[in-house]
Each structure stands twice: as structure tokens, then as C-alpha cells.
Protein backbone atom coordinates (compact mmCIF):
# COMPACT_ATOMS: atom_id res chain seq x y z
CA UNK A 1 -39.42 -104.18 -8.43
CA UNK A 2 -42.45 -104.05 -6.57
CA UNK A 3 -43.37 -107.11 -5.84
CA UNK A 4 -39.53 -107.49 -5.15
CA UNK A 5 -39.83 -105.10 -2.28
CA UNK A 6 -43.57 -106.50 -0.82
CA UNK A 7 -42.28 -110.19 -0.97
CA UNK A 8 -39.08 -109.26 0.99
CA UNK A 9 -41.01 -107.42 3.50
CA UNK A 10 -43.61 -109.90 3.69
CA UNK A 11 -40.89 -112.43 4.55
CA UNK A 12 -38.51 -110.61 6.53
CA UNK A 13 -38.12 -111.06 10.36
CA UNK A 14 -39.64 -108.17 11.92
CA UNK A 15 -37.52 -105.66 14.53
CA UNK A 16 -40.55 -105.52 16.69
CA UNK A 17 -42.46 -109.09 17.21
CA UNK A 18 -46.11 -107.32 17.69
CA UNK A 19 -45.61 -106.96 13.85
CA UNK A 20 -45.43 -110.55 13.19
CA UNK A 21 -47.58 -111.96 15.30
CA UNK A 22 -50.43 -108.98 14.03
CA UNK A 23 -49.33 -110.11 10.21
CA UNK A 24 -49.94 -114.07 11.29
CA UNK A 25 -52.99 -112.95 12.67
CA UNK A 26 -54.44 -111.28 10.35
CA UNK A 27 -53.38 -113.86 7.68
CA UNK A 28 -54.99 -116.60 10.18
CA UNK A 29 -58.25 -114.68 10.18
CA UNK A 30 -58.31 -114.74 6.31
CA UNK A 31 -57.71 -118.59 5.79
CA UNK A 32 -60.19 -119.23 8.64
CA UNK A 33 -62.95 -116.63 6.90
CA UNK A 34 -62.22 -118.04 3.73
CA UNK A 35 -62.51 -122.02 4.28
CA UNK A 36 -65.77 -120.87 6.20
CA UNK A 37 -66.89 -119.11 3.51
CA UNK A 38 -66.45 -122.30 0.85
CA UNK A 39 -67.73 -124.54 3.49
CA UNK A 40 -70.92 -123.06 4.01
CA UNK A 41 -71.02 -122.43 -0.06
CA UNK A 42 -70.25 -125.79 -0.63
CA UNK A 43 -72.92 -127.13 1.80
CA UNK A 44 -75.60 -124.57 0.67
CA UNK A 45 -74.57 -125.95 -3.31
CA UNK A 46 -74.72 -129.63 -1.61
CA UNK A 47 -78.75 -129.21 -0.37
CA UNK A 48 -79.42 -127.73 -3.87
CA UNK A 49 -78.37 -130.30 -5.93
CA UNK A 50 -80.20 -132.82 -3.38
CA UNK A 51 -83.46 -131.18 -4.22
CA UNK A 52 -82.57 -130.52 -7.97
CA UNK A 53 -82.26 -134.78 -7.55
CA UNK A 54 -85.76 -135.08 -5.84
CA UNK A 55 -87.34 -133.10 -8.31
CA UNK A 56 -85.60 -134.68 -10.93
CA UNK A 57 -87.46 -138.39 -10.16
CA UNK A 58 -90.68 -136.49 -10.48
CA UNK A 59 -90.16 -133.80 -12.44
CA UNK A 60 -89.33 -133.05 -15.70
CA UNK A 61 -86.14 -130.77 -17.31
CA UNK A 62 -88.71 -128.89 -19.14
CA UNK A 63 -92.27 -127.96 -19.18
CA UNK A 64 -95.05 -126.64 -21.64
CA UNK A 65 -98.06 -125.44 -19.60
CA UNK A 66 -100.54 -123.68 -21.40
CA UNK A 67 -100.29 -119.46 -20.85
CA UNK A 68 -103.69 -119.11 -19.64
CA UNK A 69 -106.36 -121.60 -18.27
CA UNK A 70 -105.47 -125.35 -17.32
CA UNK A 71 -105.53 -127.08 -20.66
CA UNK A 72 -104.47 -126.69 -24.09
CA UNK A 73 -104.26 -128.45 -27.71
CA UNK A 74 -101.45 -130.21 -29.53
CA UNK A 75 -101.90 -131.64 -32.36
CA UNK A 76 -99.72 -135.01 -33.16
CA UNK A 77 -98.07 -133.09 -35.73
CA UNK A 78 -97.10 -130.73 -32.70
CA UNK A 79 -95.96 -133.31 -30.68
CA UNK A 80 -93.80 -134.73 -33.32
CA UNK A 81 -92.39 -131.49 -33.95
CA UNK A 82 -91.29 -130.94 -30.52
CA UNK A 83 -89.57 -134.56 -30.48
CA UNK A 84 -87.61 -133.19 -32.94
CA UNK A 85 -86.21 -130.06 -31.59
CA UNK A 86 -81.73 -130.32 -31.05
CA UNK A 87 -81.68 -131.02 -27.84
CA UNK A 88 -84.94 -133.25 -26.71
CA UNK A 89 -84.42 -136.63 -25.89
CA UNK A 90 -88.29 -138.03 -25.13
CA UNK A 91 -91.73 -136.34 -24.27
CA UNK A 92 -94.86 -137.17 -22.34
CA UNK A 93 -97.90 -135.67 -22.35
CA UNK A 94 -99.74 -135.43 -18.84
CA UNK A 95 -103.07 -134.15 -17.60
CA UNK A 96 -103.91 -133.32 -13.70
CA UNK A 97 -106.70 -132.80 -11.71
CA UNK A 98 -107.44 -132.59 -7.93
CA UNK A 99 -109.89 -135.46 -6.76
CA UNK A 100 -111.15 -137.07 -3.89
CA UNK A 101 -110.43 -140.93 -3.58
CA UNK A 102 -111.95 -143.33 -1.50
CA UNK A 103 -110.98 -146.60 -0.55
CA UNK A 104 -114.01 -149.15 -1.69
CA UNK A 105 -113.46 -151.37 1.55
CA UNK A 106 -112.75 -149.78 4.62
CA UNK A 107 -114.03 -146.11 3.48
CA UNK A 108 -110.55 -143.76 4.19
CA UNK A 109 -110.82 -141.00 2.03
CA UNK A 110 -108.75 -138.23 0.76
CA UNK A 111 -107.59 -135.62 -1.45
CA UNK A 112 -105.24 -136.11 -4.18
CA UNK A 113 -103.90 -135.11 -7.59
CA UNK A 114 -104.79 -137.48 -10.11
CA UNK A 115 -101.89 -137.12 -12.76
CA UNK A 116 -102.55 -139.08 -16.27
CA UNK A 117 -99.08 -140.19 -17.90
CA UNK A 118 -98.51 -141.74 -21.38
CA UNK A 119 -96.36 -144.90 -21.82
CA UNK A 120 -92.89 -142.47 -22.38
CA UNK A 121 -93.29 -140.84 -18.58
CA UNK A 122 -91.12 -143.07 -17.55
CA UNK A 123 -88.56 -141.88 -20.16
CA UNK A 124 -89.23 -138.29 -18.74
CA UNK A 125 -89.40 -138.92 -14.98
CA UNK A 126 -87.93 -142.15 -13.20
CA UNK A 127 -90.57 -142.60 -10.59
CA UNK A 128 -90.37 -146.42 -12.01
CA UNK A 129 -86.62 -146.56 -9.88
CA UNK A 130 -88.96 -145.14 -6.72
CA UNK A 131 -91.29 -147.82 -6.49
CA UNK A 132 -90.90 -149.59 -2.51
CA UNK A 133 -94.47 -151.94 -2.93
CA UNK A 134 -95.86 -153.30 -5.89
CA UNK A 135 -94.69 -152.74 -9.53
CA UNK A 136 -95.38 -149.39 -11.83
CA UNK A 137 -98.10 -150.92 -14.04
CA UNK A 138 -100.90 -148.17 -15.38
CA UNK A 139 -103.20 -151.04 -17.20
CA UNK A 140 -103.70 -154.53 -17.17
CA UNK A 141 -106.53 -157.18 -19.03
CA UNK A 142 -108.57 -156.09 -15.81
CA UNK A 143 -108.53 -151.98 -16.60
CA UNK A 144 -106.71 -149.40 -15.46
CA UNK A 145 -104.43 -149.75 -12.60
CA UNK A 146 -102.82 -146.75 -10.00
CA UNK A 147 -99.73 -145.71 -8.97
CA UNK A 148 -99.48 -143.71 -5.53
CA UNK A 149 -97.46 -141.97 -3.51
CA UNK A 150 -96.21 -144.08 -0.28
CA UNK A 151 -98.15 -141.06 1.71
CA UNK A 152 -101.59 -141.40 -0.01
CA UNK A 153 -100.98 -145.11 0.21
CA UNK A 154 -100.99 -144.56 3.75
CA UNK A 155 -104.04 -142.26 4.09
CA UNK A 156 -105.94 -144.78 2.65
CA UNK A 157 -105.20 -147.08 5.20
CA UNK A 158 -104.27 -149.80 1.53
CA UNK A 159 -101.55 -152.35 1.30
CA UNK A 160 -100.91 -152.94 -2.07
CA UNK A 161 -98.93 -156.03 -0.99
CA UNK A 162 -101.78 -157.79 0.54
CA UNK A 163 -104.91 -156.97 -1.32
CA UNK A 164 -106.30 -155.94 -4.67
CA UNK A 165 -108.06 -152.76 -3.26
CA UNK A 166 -110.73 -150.56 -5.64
CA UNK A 167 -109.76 -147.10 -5.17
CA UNK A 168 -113.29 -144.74 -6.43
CA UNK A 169 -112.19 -141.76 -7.81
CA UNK A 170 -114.23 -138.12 -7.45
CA UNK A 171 -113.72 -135.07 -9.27
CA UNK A 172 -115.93 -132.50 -10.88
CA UNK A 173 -116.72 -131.95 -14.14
CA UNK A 174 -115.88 -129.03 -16.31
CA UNK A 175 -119.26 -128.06 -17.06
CA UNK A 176 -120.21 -128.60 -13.44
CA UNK A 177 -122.12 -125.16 -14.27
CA UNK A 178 -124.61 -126.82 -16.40
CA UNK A 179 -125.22 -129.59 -14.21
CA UNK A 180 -125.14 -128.43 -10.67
CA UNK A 181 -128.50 -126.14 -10.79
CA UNK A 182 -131.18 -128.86 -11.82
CA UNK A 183 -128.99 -132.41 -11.66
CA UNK A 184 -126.49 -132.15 -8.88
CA UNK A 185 -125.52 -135.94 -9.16
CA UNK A 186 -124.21 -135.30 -12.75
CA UNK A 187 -121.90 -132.28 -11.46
CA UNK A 188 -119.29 -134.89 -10.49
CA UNK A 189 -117.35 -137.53 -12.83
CA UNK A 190 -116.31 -140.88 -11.28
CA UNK A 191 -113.96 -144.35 -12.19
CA UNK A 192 -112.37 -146.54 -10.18
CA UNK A 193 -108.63 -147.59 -9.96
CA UNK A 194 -106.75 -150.42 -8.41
CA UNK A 195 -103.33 -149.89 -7.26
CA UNK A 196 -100.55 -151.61 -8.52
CA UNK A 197 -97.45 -150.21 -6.53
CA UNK A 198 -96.49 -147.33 -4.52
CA UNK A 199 -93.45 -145.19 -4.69
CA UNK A 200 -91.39 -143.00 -2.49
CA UNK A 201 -89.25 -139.75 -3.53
CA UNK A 202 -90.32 -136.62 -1.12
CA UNK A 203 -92.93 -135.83 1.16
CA UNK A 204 -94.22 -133.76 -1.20
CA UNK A 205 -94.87 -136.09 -3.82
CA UNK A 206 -95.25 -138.86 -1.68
CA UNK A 207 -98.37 -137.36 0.21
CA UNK A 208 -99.84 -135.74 -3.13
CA UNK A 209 -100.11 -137.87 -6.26
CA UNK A 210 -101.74 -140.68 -7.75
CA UNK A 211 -100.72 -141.54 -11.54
CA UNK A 212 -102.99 -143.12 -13.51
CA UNK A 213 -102.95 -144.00 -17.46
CA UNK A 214 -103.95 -140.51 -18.98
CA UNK A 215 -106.50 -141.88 -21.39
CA UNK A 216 -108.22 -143.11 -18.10
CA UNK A 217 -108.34 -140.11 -17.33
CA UNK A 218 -109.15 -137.83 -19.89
CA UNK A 219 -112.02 -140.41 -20.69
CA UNK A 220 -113.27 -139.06 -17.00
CA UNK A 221 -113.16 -135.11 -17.70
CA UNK A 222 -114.62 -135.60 -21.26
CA UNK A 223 -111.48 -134.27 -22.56
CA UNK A 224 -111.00 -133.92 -26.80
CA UNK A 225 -108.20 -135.91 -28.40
CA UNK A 226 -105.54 -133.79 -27.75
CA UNK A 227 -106.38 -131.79 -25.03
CA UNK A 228 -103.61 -132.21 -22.16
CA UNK A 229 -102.47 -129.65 -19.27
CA UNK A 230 -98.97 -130.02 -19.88
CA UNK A 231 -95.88 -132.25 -21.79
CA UNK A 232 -93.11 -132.98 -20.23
CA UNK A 233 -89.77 -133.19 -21.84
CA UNK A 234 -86.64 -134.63 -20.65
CA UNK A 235 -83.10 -133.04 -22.13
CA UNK A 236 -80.47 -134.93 -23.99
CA UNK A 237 -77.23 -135.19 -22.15
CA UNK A 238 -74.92 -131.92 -22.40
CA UNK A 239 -78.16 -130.45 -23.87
CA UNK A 240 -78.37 -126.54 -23.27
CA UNK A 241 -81.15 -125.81 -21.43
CA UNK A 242 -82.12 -122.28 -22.88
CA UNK A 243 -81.31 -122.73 -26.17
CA UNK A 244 -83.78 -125.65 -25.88
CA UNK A 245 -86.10 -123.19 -24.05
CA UNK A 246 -86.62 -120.72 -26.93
CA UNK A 247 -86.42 -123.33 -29.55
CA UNK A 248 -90.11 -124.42 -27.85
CA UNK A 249 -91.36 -120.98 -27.66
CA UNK A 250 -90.43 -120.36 -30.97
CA UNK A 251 -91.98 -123.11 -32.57
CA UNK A 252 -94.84 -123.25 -30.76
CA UNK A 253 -96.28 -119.40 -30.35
CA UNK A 254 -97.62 -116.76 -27.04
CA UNK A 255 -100.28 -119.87 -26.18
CA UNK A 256 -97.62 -121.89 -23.94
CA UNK A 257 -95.23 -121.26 -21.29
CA UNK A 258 -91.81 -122.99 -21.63
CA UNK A 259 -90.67 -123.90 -17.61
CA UNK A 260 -87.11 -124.72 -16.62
CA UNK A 261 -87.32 -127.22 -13.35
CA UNK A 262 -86.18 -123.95 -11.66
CA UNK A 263 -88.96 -122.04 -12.83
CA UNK A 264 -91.57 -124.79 -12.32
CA UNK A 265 -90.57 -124.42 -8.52
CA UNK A 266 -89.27 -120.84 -8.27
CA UNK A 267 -90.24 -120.51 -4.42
CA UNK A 268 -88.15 -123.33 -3.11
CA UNK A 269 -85.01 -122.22 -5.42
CA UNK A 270 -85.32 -118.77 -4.72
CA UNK A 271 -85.37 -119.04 -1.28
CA UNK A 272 -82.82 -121.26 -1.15
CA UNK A 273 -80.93 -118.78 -3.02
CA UNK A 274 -81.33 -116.20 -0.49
CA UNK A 275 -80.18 -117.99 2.32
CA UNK A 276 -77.49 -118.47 0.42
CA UNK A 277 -76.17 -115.19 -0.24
CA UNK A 278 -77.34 -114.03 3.34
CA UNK A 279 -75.22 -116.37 4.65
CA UNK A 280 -72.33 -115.01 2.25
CA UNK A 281 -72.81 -111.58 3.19
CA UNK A 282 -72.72 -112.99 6.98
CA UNK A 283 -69.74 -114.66 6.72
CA UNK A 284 -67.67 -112.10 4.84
CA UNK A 285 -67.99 -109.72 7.91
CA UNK A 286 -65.16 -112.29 9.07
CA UNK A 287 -62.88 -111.39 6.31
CA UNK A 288 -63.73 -107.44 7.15
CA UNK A 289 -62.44 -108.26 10.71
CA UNK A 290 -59.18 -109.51 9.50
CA UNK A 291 -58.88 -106.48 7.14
CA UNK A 292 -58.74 -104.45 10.19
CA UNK A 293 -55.67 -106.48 11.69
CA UNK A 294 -54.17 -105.85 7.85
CA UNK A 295 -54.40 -102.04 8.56
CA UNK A 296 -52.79 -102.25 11.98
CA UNK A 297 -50.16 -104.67 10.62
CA UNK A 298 -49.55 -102.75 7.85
CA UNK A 299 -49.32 -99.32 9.87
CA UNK A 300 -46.65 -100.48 12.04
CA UNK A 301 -44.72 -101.92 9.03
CA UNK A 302 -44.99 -98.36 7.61
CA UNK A 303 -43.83 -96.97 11.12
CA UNK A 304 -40.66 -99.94 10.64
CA UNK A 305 -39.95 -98.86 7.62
CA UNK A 306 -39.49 -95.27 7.41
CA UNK A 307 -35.70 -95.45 6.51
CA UNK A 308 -36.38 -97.66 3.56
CA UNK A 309 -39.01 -95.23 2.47
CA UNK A 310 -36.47 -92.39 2.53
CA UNK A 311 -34.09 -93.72 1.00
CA UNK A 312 -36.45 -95.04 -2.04
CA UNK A 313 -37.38 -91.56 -2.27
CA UNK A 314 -33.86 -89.57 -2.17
CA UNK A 315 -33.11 -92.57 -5.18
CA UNK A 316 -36.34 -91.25 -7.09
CA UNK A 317 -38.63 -93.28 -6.14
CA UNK A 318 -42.12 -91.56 -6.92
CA UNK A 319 -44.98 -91.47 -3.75
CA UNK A 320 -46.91 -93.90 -6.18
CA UNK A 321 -44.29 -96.61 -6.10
CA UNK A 322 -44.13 -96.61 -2.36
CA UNK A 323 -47.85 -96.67 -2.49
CA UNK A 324 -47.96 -99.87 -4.44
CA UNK A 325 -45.42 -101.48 -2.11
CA UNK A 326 -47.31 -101.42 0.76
CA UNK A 327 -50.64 -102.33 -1.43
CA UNK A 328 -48.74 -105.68 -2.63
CA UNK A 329 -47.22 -105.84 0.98
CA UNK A 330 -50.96 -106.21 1.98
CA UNK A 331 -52.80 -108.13 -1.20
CA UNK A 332 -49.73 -110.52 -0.32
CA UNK A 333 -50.75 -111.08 3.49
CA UNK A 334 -53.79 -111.51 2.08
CA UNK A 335 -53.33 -114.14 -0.95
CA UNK A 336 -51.28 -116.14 1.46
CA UNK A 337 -54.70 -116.15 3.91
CA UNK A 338 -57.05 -116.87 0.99
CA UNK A 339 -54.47 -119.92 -0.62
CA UNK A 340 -54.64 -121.52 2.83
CA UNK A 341 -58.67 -120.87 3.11
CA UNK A 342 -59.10 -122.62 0.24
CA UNK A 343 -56.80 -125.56 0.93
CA UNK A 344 -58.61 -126.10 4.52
CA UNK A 345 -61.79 -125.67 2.48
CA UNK A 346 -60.71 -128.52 0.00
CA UNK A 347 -59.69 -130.57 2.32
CA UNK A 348 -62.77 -130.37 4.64
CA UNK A 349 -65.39 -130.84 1.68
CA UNK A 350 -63.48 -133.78 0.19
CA UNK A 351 -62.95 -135.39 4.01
CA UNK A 352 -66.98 -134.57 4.45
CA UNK A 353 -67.81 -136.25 0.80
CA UNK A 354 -66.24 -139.52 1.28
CA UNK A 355 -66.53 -140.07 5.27
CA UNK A 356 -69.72 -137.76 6.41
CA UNK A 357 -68.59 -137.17 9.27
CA UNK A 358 -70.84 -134.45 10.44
CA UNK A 359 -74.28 -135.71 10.38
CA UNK A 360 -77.46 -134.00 10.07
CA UNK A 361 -79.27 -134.91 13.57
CA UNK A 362 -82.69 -136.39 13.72
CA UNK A 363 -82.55 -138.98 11.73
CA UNK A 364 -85.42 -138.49 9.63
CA UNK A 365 -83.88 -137.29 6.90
CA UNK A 366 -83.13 -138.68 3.47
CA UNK A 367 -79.59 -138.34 3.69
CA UNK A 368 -76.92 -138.87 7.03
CA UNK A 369 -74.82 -136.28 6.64
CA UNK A 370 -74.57 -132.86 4.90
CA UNK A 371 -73.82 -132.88 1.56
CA UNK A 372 -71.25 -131.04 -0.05
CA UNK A 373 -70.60 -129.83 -3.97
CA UNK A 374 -68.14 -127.44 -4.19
CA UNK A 375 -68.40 -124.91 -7.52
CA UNK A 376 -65.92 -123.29 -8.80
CA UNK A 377 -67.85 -119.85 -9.06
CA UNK A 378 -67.72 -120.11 -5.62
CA UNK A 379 -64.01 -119.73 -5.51
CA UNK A 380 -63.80 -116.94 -7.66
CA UNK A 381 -66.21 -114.97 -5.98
CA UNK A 382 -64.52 -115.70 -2.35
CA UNK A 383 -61.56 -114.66 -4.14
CA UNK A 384 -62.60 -111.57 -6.23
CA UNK A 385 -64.31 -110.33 -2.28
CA UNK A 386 -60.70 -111.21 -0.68
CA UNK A 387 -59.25 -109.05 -3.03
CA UNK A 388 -61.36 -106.31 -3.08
CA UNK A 389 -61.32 -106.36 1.05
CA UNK A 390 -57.48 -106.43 1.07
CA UNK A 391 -57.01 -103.75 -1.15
CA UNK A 392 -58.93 -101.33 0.41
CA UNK A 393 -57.70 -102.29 3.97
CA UNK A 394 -54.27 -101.99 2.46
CA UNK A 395 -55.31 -98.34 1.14
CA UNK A 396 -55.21 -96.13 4.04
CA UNK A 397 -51.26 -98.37 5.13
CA UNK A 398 -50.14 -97.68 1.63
CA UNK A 399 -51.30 -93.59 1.35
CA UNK A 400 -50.14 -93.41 4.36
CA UNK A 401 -46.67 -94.30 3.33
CA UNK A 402 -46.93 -92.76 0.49
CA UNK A 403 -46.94 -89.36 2.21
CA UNK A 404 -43.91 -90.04 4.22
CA UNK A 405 -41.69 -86.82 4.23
CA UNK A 406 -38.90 -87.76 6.27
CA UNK A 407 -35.19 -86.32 5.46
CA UNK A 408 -32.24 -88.65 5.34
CA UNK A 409 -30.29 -86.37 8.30
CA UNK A 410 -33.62 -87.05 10.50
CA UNK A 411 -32.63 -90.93 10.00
């Protein structure tokens, strides 16, 4: 009964037209809060899954880093062990270190991070589907070969292409300590590279590595068999991501950290995060601005309907009945809004997936136009806010009416 009486109110023409137009209004404001709300949402869920990507051709779904210091020890037992773990499809072991390189002919220098990869990196990362000069080749019959970053490749003024460049690489040597006082020369390991390719993913990759065979490099920090700074592990598809999480930490004791690809970049995500909800919080304001066109609506629909609430009463209708009239009256203005947001919203994030046709401005990004992914947690939440909004701006309407003591003689 009612939802009987809201829907035929909420349909009904109106004795004074203010009423109507307030009640379209209001309803207006909702749809247009709402498909603003999953817009923005949708675009804010579009950029993250563009970086997830990024990282993705660099980085892998999980990490083991070593809990304290910058290397640790697995054994090939180990190793095996963790290739066997539900939910792993392929590891790599890695090692990095900070160096300067120096191009042999024409002297450019700079500072990069060497990063040694086994044979299955590129099971774990896809930097091989990156590659814009040369070919990803670590060794050949003439020794060990480089892959860069098309940023380094730059700042060493070297095109792969052309020539077959020696690259001298500089870093110190973990027991620099027992070196540096008396033989300052032997403080600092040294090998040289040649590149064989470059690739290009982000600026922050681009401008930052150099990926070398990791026996090259362990051979050059004296490393034991063994010793690494991290393995990488890519997921099997459909894979859960924390069950595969503890699994590792389980098996493998306090002396690693297990890393998500969220955690091994917390700052960015986090961030990213917060805008995100910021912008939320922002935007709901909107749907608080329409609430307060609900409560006028709904005040001079009380005002309207003063005879109807009489007579309800003098028929035994209880003050909590006509409260929940004028509650459904107003979660009803306020469904209708929200249905319409989200069809606008639907409809502007499908238009803006398949034609782009508002473009991020520049043109130096990786992308034309701003991607969208719409979630559907991102629905519900729009919708659980709607309703909490409309109920209590429907509140004060519905007590209101509630109260109503007007005799039938007085009507």
C-alpha cells in the first residue's frame, strides 16, 4: 500500500505547477550528479588500469625481496619449490645495482640501474613486445650483450641501429670498505656490454634501466651461487593473488617480503587512490544540492496533500505509515534520478571507449584520449550514497507529514 500511494503521487499531475517543475528538478540534478559521478569514476578506474598495464611490461605480479639488506639466498631446491606453488605460472630471478656507464667512443656517461635477468624474464615481464631498435638478445658467441631503455639509449648519445657500441660499466664493490683505504682503484668493479636493442614502455623505465644477463652480472659484484636481490613471479590466469601471497610467505619464512605490483609501487597507487575518492567526495556535494530541491519538493507535496493525509488518518492510518509515504514519495524521485544517471553514464563511457572523443591535449601522451573502465563497485557505491542522501532529505518532508493534525471539518 505504500508504495501504492508514493508511485501515484509521484506520477500524478500536480494542482500547483511549482511542484512539478521543483520534482523534475530535483530529479534532473540527481541523474546529472550521478552520470558525473560514474564518469569521473570510470575515468579515474581508466588511468589506473593504464598504469597497472605499464607496470605490467616491466614489472612483475609478484615479488620476493629480501626483509632486510639488498640480497638474499635461494637455494635451487627453493626455487623449484616456489615454481610449484597453485597459482605460479614462471619465475625469474633478478639482481640490481646502480652503475655508471660510459659510452667507449664518444665518452657520454650516465647513471643507470643495471638489472641482471635469467632466460624466463621474459616469461615474467614482456619487455621483449617493447623493443623499438634492435632485438632483446642478453648473450651472443661475442659475450654479453645489453638491453636499454630508449631514454638511456639516448643519454648515451648510441644508435644501436648503426653501430656496435662498447658500453663500460662502473659500480662499486661490496667490500669497497676493504679496498678504498690503501687501493682505491680496486674499490670499483668494471665489464663492458654491447647493446643489442632498446625498448620503450614509460619514462620511468625508459630513462632508468639497462638489463643485462644476470650471471654477467653477478660475476661483477662477486656474488655466491645463489645470491639474487629479488625473483620475480608472474601469476597463472584467474590466479588469486593473496592466496598466492601467503602461500610464499609461508613456505619460505620472516627472511623475505612477498610484494603485490600494488605494494611494489604503493606511492603512485595510493595517491591515485586519493584523488580518487577526493574527487568522489567533491562530486557528491552535487547530489546534496539536489537533496535540498527533494525537501522543498517534498514540503509542498505535504502542504498539497493535507486532505489525503486526513483522511488516511480518520481510516486508521498510523503517523508511521504516512511517514513512509512521503519517504518512498522521495527515495522514488530519487531512484528515477539515479536510473537515468547511470544510463547517461553508460552511454557516455561506452560512446568515449569506442570513439575517444575527448582527447587528452598535448599530445605527448601515450594514449589520445581518456580512458574509461567502468566497475561495477562503482555503481553500488553511487547508489548506496543516492540512497542514503534521499532518505535523509526525504526525513524532515516525511516527519513532517507525519505530524499532520488536521480535522476532517477543517477540510
Amino acid at each position: 500500500m505504500i508504495w501504492q500511494f508514493a508511485t501515484r503521487y509521484f506520477r500524478a499531475r500536480k494542482s500547483t505547477t511549482a511542484i512539478n517543475i521543483i520534482a523534475w528538478v530535483s530529479m534532473s540534478a540527481i541523474a546529472v550528479g550521478t552520470a558525473a559521478l560514474i564518469t569521473v569514476l570510470s575515468v579515474f578506474n581508466g588511468f589506473t588500469g593504464l598504469v597497472k598495464s605499464l607496470y605490467s611490461s616491466f614489472y612483475p605480479d609478484l615479488r620476493v625481496v629480501p626483509a632486510t639488506g639488498k640480497t638474499f639466498m635461494l637455494t635451487p631446491e627453493q626455487l623449484k619449490q616456489i615454481a610449484t606453488v597453485p597459482g605460479v605460472a614462471h619465475i625469474s630471478a633478478t639482481v640490481e645495482e646502480k652503475a655508471v656507464v660510459i659510452n667507449g667512443e664518444n665518452k657520454k656517461q650516465t647513471i643507470a640501474v643495471i638489472k641482471g635477468v635469467d632466460n624466463n624474464f621474459t616469461q615474467v615481464a614482456k619487455v621483449q613486445d617493447k623493443m623499438v631498435t634492435g632485438a632483446y638478445s642478453l648473450r651472443d658467441s661475442s659475450g654479453p650483450l645489453a638491453v636499454m631503455g630508449l631514454g638511456v639509449e639516448m643519454g648515451l648519445g648510441v644508435n644501436v641501429e648503426q653501430s656496435r657500441v662498447p658500453l663500460s660499466i662502473y659500480m662499486p664493490r661490496r667490500d669497497e670498505a676493504a679496498f678504498s683505504a690503501v687501493m682505491p682503484d680496486q674499490s670499483v668493479a668494471s665489464g663492458t656490454v654491447f647493446p643489442s636493442g632498446s625498448f620503450a614502455i614509460q619514462q620511468e623505465f625508459d630513462s632508468k634501466y639497462i638489463l643485462v644477463d644476470i650471471k654477467f652480472l653477478q660475476n661483477l659484484l662477486d656474488m655466491q651461487p645463489g645470491e639474487m636481490t629479488a625473483v620475480e613471479i608472474a601469476l597463472q590466469k584467474g590466479a588469486r593473488e593473496g592466496s598466492v601471497q601467503n602461500a610464499l610467505e609461508e613456505l619460505l619464512g620472516e627472511g623475505v617480503k612477498v610484494q603485490t605490483r600494488v605494494q611494489q609501487h604503493a606511492t603512485i597507487y595510493n595517491v591515485m587512490q586519493v584523488e580518487k575518492w577526493v574527487t568522489y567526495v567533491f562530486l557528491s556535494f552535487i547530489l546534496v544540492i539536489a537533496a535540498f530541491n527533494m525537501i522543498g519538493s517534498l514540503s509542498m507535496l505535504v502542504i498539497e496533500k493535507q486532505k489525503d493525509i486526513t483522511i488516511l488518518k480518520a481510516m486508521g492510518a498510523r503517523s508511521a505509515t504516512i511517514r513512509r509515504i512521503f519517504l518512498a514519495e522521495g527515495l522514488l524521485i530519487a531512484g528515477a534520478g539515479s536510473i537515468i544517471g547511470f544510463t547517461l553514464a553508460i552511454i557516455i563511457c561506452l560512446v568515449q571507449q569506442h570513439f575517444g572523443l575527448i582527447k587528452l591535449g598535448g599530445g605527448t601522451f601515450l594514449i589520445d584520449a581518456f580512458p574509461v573502465e567502468m566497475h561495477l563497485n562503482d555503481f553500488v557505491l553511487v547508489a548506496i550514497t543516492i540512497l542514503v542522501i534521499g532518505t535523509l532529505a526525504s526525513w524532515y518532508p516525511a516527519h513532517r507529514a507525519a505530524r499532520q493534525t488536521i480535522s476532517l471539518k477543517a477540510t
